[in-house]
C-alpha atoms as a PDB file:
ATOM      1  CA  UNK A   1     104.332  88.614 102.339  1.00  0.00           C
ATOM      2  CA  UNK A   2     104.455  92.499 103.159  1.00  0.00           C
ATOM      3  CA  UNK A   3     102.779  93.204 106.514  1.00  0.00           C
ATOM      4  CA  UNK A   4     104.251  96.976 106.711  1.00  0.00           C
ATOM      5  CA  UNK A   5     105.355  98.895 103.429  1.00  0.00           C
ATOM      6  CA  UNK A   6     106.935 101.398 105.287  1.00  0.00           C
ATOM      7  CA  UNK A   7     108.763  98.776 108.027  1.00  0.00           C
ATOM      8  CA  UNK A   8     110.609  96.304 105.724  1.00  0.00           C
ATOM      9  CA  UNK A   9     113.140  95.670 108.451  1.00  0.00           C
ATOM     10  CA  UNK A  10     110.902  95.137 110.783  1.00  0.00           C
ATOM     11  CA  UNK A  11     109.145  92.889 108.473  1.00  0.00           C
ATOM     12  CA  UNK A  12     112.327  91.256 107.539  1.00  0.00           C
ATOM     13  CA  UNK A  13     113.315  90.638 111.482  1.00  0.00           C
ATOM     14  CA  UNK A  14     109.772  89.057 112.000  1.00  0.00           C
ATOM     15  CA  UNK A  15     110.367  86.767 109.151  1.00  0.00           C
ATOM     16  CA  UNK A  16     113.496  85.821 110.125  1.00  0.00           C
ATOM     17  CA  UNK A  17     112.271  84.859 113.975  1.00  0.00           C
ATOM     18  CA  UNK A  18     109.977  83.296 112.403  1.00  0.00           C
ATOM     19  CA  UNK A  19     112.190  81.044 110.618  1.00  0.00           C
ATOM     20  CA  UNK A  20     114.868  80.432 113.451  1.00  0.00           C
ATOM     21  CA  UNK A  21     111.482  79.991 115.907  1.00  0.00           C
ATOM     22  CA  UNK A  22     110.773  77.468 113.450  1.00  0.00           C
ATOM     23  CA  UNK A  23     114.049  75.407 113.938  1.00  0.00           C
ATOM     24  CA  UNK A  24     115.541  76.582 110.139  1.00  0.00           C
ATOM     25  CA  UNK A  25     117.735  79.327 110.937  1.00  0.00           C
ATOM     26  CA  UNK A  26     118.862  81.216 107.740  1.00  0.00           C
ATOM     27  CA  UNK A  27     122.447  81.695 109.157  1.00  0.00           C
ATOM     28  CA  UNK A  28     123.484  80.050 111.991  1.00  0.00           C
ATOM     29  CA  UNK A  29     126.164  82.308 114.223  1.00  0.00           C
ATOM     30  CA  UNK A  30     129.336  80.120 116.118  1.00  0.00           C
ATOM     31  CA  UNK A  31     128.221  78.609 119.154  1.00  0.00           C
ATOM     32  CA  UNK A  32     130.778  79.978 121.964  1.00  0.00           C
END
């Protein structure tokens, strides 16, 4: 699930919007 060896946060951030775009945020921040 490694697009870019040398990008792993950028990787990481990807998979992550990918996850809140898909409504299952991993952590979900306060809502102010």
């Amino acid at each position: 699930f490694v697009f870019n060896s040398r990008d792993p946060i950028v990787v990481g951030v990807m998979v992550e919007a990918g996850i809140v775009k898909e409504g299952t945020p991993v952590c979900v921040p306060s809502k102010d």
